[in-house]
N, C-alpha and C. Protein backbone atom coordinates (compact mmCIF):
# COMPACT_ATOMS: atom_id res chain seq x y z
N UNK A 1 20.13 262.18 166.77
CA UNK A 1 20.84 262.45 168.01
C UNK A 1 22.15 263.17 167.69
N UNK A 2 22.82 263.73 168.65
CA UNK A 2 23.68 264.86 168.48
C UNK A 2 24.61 264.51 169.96
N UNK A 3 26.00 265.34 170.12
CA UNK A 3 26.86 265.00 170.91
C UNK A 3 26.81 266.25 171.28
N UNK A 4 27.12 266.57 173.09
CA UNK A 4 27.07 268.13 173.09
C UNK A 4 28.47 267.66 174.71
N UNK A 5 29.42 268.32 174.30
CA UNK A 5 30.38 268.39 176.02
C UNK A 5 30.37 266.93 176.07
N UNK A 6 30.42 265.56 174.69
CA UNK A 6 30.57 263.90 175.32
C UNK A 6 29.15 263.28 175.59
N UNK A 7 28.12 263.98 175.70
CA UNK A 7 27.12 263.21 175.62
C UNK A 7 26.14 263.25 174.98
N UNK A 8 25.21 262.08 174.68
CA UNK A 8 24.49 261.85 173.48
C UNK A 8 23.51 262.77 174.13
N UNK A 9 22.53 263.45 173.00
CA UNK A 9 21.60 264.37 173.51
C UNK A 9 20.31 263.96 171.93
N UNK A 10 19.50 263.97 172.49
CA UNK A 10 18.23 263.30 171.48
C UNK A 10 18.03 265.23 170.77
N UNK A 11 17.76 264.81 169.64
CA UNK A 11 17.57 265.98 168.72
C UNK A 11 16.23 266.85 169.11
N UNK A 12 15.48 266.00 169.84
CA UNK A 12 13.67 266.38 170.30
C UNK A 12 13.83 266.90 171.40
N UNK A 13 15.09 267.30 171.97
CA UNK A 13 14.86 268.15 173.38
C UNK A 13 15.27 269.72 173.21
N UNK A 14 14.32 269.86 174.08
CA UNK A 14 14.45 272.13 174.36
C UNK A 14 14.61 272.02 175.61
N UNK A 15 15.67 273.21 175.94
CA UNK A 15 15.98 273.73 176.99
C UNK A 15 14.65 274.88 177.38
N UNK A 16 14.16 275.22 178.73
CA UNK A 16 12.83 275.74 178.14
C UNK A 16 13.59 276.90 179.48
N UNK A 17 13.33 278.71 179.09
CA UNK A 17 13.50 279.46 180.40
C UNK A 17 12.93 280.80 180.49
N UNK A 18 12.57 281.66 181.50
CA UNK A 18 12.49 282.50 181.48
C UNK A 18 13.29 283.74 181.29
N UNK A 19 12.30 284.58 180.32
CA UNK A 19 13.16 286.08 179.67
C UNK A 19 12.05 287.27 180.11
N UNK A 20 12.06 288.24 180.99
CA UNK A 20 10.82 289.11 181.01
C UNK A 20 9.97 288.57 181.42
N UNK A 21 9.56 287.52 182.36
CA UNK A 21 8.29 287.11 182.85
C UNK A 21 8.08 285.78 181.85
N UNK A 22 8.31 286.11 180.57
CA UNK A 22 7.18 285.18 179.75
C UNK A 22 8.59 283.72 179.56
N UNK A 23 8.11 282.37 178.95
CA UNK A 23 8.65 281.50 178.86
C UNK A 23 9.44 281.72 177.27
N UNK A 24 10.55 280.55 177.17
CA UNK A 24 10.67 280.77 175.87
C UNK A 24 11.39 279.29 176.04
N UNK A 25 11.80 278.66 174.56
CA UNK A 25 12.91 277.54 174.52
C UNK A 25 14.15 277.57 173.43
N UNK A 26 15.09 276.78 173.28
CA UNK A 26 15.76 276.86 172.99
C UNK A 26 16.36 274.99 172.42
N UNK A 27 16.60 274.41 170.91
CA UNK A 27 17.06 273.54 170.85
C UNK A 27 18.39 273.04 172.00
N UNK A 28 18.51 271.91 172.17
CA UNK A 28 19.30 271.88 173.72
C UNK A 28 20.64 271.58 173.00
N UNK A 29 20.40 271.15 171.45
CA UNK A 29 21.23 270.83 170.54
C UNK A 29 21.99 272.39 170.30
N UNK A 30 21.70 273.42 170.57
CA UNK A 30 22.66 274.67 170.63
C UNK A 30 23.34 275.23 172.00
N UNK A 31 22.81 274.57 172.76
CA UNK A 31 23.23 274.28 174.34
C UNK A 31 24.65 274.24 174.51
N UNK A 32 25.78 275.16 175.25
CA UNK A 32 27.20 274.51 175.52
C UNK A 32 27.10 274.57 177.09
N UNK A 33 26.39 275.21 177.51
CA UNK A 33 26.79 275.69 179.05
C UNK A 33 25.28 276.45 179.85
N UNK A 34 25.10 276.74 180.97
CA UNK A 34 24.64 277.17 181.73
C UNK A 34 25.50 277.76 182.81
N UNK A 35 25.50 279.13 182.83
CA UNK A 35 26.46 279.46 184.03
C UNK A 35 25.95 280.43 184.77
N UNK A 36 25.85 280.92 186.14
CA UNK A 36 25.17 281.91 186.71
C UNK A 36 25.73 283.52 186.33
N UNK A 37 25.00 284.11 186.37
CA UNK A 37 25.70 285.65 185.96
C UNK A 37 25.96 286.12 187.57
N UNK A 38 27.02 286.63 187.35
CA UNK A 38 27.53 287.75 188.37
C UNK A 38 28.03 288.90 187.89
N UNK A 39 27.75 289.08 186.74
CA UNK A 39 27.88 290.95 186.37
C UNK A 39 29.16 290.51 184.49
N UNK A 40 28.84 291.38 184.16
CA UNK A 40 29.54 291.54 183.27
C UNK A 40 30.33 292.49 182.89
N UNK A 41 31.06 292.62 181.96
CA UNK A 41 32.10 293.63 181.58
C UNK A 41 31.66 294.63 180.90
N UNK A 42 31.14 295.93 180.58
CA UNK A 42 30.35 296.66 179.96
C UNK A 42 30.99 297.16 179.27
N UNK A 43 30.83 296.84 177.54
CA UNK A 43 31.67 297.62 176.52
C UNK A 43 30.88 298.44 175.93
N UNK A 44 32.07 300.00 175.83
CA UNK A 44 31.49 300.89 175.47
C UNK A 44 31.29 301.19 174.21
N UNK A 45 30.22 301.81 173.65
CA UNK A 45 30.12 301.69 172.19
C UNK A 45 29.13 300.42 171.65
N UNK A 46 29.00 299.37 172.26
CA UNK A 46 28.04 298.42 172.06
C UNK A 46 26.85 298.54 171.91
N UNK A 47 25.93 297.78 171.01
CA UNK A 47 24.53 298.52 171.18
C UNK A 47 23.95 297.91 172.44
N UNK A 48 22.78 298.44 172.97
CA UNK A 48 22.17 298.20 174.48
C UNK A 48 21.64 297.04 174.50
N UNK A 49 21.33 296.01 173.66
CA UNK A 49 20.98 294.79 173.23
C UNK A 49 22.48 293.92 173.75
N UNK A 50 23.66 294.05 173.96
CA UNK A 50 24.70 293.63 174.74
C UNK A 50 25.16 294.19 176.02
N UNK A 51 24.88 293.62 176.85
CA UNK A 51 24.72 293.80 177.92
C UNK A 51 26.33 293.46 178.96
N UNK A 52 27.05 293.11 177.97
CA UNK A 52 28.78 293.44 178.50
C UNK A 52 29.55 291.69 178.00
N UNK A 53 30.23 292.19 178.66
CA UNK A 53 31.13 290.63 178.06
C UNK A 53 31.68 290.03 180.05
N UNK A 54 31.53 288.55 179.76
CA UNK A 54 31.90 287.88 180.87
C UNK A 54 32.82 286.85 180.58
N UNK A 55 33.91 286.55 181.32
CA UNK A 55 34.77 286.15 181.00
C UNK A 55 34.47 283.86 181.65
N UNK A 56 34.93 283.52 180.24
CA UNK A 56 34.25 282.22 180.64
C UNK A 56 35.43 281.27 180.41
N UNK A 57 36.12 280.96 181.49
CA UNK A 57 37.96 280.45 181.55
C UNK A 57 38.64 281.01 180.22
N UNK A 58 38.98 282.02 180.66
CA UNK A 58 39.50 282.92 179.32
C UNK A 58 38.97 282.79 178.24
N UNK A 59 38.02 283.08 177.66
CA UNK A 59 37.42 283.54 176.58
C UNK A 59 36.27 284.90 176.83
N UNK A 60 36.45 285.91 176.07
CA UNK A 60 35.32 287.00 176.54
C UNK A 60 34.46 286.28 175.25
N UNK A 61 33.28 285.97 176.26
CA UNK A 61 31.84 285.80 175.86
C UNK A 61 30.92 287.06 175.71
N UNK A 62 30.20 287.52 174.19
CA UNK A 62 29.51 288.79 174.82
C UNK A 62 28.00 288.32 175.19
N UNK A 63 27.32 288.69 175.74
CA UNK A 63 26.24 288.93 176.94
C UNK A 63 25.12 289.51 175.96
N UNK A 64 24.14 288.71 175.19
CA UNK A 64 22.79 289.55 175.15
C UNK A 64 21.64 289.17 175.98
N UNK A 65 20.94 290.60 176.38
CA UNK A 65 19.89 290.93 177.05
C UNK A 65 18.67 290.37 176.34
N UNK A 66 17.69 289.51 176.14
CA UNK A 66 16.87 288.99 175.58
C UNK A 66 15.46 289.79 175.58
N UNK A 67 15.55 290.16 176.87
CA UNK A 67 14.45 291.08 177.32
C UNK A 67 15.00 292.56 176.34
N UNK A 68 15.95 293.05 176.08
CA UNK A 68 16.04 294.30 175.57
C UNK A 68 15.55 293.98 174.12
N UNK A 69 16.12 292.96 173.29
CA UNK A 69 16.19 292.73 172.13
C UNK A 69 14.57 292.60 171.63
N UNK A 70 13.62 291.59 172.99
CA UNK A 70 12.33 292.10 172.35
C UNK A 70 11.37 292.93 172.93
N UNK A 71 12.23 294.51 172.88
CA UNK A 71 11.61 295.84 173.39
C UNK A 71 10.83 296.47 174.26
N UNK A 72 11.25 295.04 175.63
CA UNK A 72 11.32 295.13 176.95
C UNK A 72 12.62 295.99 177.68
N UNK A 73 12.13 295.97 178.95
CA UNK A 73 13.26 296.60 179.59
C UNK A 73 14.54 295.69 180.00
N UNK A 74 15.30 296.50 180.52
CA UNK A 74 16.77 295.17 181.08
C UNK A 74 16.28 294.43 182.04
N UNK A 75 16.89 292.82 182.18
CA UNK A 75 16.50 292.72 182.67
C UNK A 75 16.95 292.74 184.21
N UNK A 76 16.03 292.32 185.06
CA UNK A 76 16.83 292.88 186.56
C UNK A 76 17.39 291.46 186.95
N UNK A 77 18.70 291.67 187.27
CA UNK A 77 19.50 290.59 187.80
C UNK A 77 19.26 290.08 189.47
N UNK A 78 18.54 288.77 189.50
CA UNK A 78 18.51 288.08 190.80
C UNK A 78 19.45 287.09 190.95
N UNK A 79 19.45 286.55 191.74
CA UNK A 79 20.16 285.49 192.00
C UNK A 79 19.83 283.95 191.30
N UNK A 80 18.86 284.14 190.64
CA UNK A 80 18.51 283.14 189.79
C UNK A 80 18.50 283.63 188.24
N UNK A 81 19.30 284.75 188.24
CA UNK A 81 19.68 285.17 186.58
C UNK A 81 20.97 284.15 186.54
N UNK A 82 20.75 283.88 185.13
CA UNK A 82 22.20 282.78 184.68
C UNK A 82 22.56 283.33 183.38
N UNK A 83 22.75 282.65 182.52
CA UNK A 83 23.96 282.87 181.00
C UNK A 83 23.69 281.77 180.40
N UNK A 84 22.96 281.55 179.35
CA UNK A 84 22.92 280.39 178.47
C UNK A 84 24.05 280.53 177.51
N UNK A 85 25.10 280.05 177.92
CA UNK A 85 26.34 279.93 176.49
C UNK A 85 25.45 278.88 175.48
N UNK A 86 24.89 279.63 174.00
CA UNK A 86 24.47 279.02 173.47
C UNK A 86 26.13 278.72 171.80
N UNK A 87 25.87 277.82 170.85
CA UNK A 87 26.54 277.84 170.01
C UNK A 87 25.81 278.48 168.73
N UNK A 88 26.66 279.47 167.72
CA UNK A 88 25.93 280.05 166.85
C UNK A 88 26.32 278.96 165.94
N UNK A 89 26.30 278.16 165.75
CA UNK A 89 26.10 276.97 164.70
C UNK A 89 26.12 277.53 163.80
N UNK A 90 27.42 278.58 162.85
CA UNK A 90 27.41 278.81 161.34
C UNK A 90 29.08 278.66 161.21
N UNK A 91 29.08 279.00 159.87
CA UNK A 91 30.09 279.02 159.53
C UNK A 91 31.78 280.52 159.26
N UNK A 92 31.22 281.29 160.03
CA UNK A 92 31.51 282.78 159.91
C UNK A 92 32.57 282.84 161.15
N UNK A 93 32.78 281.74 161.86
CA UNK A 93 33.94 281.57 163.03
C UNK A 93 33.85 282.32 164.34
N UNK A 94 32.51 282.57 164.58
CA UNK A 94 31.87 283.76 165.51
C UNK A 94 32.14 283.20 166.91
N UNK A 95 32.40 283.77 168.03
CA UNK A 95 32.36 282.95 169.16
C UNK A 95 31.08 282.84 170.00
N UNK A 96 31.34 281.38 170.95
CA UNK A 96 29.76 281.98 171.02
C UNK A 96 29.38 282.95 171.96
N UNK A 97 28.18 282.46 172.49
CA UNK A 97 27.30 283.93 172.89
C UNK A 97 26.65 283.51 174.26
N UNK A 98 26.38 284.36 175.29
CA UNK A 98 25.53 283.97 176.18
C UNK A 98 24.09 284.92 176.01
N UNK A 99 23.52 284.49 176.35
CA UNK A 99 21.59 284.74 176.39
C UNK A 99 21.62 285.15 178.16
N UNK A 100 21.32 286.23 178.47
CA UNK A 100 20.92 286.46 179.68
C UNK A 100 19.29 286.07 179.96
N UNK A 101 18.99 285.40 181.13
CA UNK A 101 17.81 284.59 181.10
C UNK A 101 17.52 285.14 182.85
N UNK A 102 16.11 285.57 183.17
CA UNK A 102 15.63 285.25 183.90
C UNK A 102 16.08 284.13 184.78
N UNK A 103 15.82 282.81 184.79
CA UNK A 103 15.55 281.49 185.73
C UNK A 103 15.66 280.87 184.10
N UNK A 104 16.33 279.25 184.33
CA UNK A 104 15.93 278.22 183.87
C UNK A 104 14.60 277.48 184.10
N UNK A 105 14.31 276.98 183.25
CA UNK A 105 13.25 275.90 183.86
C UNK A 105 13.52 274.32 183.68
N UNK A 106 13.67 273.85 182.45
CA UNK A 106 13.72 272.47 182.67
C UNK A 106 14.08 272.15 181.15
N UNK A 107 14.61 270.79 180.61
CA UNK A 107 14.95 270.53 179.63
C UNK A 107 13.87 269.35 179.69
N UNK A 108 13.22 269.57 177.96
CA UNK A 108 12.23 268.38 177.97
C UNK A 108 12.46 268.08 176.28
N UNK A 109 11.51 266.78 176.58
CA UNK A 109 11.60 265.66 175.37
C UNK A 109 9.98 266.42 174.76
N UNK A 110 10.61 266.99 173.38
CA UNK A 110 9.17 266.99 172.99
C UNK A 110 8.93 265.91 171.84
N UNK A 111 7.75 265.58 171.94
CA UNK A 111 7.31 265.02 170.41
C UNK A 111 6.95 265.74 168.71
N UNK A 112 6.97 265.08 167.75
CA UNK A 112 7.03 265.93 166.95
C UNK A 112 5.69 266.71 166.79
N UNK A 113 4.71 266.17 166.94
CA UNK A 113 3.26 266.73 167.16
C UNK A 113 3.47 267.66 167.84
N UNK A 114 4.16 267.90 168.74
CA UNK A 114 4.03 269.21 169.86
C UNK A 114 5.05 270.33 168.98
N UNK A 115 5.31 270.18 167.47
CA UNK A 115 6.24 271.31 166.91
C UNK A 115 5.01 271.82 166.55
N UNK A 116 5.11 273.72 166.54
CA UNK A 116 3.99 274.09 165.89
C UNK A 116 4.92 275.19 164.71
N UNK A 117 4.81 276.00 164.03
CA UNK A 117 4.85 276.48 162.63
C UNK A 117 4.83 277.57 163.67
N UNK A 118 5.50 278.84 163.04
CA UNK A 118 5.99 280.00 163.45
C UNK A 118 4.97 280.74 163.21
N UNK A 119 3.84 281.90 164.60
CA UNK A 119 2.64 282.32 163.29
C UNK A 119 2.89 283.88 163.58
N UNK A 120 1.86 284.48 162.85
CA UNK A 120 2.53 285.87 162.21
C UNK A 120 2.26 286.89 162.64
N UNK A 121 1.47 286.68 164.47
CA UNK A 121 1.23 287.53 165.42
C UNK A 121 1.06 286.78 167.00
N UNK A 122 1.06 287.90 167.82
CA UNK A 122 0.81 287.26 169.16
C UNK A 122 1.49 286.56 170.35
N UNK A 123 2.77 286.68 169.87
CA UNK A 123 3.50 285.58 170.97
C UNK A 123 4.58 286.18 171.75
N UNK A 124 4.14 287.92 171.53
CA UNK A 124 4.92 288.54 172.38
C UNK A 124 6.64 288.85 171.87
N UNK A 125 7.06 287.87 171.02
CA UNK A 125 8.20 288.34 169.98
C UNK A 125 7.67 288.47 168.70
N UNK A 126 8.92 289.22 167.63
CA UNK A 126 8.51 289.34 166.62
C UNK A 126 8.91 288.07 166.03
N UNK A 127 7.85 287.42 165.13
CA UNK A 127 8.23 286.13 164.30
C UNK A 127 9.64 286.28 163.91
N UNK A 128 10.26 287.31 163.33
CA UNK A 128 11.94 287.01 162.92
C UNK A 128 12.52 286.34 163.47
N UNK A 129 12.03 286.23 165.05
CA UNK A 129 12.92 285.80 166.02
C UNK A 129 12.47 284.58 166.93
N UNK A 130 11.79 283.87 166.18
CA UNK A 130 11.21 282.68 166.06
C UNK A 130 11.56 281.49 165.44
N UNK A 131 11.84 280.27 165.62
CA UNK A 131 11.70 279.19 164.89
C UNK A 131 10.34 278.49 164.71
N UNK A 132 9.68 278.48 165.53
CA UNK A 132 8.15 278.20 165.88
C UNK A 132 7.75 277.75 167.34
N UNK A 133 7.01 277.04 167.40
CA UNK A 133 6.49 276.86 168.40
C UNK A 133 6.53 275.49 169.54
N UNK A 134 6.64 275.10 170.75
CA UNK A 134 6.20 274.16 171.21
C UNK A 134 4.78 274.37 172.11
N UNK A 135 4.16 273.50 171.94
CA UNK A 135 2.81 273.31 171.75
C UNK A 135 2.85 272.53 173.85
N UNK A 136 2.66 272.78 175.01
CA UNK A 136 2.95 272.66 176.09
C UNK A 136 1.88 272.61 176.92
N UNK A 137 0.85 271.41 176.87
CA UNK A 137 -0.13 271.59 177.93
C UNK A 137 -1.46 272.56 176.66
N UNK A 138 -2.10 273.24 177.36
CA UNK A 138 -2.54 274.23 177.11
C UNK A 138 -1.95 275.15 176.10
N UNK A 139 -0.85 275.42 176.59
CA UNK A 139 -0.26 276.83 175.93
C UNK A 139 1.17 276.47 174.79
N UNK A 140 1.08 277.70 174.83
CA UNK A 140 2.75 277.67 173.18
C UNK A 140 3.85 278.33 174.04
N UNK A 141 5.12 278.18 173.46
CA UNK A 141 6.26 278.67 173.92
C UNK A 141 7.22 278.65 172.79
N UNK A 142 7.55 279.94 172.33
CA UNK A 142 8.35 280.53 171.20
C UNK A 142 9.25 279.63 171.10
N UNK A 143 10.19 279.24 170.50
CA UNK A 143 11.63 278.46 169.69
C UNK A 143 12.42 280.06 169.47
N UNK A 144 13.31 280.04 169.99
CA UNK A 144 14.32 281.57 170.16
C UNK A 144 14.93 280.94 168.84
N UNK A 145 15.26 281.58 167.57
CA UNK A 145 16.09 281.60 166.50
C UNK A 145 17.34 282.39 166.95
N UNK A 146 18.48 281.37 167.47
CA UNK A 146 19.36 281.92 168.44
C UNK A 146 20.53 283.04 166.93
N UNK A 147 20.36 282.67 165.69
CA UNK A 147 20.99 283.37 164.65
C UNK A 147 20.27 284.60 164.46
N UNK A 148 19.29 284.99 164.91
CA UNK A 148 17.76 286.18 164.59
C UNK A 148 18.14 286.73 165.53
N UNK A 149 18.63 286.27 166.92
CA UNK A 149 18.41 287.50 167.90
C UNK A 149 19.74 288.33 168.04
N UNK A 150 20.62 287.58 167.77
CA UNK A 150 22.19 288.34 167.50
C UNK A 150 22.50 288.68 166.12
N UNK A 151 22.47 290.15 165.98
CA UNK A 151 22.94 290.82 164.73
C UNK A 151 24.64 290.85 164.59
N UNK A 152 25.23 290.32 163.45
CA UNK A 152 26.98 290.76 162.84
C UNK A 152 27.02 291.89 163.42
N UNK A 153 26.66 292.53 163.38
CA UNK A 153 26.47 294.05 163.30
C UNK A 153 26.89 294.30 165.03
N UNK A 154 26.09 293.65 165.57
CA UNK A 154 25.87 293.74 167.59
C UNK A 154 27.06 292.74 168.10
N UNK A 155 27.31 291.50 167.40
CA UNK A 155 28.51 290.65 167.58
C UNK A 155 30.09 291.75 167.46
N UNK A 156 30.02 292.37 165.98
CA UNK A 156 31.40 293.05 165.80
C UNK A 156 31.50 294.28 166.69
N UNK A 157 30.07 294.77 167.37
CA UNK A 157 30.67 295.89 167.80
C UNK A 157 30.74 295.44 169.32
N UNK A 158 30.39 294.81 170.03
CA UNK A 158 30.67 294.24 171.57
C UNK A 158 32.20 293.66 171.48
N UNK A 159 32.62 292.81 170.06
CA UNK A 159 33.43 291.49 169.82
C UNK A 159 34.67 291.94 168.76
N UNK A 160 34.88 292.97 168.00
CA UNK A 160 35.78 293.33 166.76
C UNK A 160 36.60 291.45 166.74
N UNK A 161 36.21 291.15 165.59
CA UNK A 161 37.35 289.81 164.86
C UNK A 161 38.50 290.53 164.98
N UNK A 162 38.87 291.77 164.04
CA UNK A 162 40.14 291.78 163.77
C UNK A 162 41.13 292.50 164.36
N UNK A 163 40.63 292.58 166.28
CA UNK A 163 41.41 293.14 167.01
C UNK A 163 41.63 294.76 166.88
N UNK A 164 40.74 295.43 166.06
CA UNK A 164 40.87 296.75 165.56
C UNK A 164 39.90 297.59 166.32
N UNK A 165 39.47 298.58 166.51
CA UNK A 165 38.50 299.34 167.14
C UNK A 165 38.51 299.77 169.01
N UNK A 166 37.87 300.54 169.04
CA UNK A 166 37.65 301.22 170.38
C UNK A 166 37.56 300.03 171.54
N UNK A 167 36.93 298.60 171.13
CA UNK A 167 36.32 297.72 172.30
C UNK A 167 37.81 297.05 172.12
N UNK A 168 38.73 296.96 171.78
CA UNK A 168 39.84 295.68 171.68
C UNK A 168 40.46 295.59 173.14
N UNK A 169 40.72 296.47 174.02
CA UNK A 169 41.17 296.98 175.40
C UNK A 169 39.94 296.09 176.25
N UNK A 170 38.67 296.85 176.03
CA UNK A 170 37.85 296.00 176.70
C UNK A 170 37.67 294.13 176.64
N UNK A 171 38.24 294.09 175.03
CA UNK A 171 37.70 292.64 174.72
C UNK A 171 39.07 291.95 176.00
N UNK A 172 40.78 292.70 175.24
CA UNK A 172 41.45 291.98 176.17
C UNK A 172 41.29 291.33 177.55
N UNK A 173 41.01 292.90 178.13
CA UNK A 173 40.88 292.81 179.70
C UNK A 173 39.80 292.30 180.20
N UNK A 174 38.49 291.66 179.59
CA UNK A 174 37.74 290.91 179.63
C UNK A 174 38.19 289.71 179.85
N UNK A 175 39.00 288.99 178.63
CA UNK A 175 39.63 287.80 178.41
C UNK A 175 40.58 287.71 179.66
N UNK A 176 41.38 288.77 180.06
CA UNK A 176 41.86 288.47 181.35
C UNK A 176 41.37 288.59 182.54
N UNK A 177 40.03 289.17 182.84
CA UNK A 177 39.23 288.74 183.94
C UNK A 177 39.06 290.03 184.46
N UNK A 178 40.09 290.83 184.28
CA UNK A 178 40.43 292.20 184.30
C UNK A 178 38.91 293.10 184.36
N UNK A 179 38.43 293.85 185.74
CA UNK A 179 37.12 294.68 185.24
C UNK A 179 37.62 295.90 184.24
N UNK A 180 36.19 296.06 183.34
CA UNK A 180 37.05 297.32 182.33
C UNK A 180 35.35 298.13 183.05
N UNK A 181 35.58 299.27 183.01
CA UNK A 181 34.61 300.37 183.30
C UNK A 181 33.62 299.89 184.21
N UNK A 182 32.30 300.71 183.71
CA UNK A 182 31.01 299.70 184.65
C UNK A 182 31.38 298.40 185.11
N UNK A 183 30.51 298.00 186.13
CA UNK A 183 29.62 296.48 185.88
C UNK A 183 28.62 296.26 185.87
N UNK A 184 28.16 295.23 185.19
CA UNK A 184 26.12 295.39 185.39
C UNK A 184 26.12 295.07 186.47
């Protein structure tokens, strides 16, 4: 068991939601937040896999598109699009990240029998971006490897650490709520 925002949270639960039509989950143990999207801050220069930065009580959070990352289109924002603030659980001091999602669905208790092994075709993502599987009824539903789908590379250029580069204006005025250019 694990502590997430003060409360105990069992290590066997996934957050489970839609990305592109298809289902996916997520340990609930990387879980900080759920928040609805209402548009984001669009930084320029970012690769298209970041989809802008939203400001989350002053902090700019950057925004990946889940659907872009696995070589789907953007996705289209309804009123039941949200923001999974997930935590990148390393040690590199990264902030975290939101997951643009379709709809939620539900947080469940799986058993360990229902873990399946990551396999090496078919599930509509590429295994990199996999932890494996939950095993659901009938059917499987990917484990998002929330470290696989965000590249250093896509973090520094939406996010610069060291306050240096073209996005630092955007990162500010993000952080202050401030719109910078577009909005999605």
């Amino acid at each position: 068991m694990s502590e997430i925002n003060g409360e105990v949270v069992k290590s066997n639960q996934y957050l489970t939601f839609v990305s592109a039509g298809s289902d996916y989950a997520i340990p609930i143990r990387r879980m900080r937040e759920i928040v609805p999207y209402v548009g984001s801050t669009k930084v320029h220069l970012a690769p298209r896999v970041i989809r802008g930065l939203i400001n989350l009580r002053g902090r700019a959070i950057p925004v990946l598109d889940l659907s872009i990352r696995f070589g789907r289109s953007e996705t289209e924002v309804t009123n039941r699009t949200c923001v999974l603030i997930v935590d990148l659980n390393d040690d590199l001091d990264r902030p975290d990240l939101g997951i643009l999602a379709d709809s939620v669905s539900r947080v469940i208790d799986v058993e360990e029998s229902a873990l399946e092994e990551t396999p090496d075709f078919g599930m509509g993502v590429s295994p990199e971006y996999m932890t494996g599987m939950l095993k659901l009824g009938e059917g499987f539903v990917p484990i998002i490897d929330v470290e696989a789908v965000i590249s250093e590379r896509d973090l520094q250029k939406a996010l610069p650490g060291d306050g240096a580069g073209p996005n630092e204006d955007a990162r500010r005025e993000a952080s202050a709520g401030e719109p910078v250019g577009e909005r999605a």
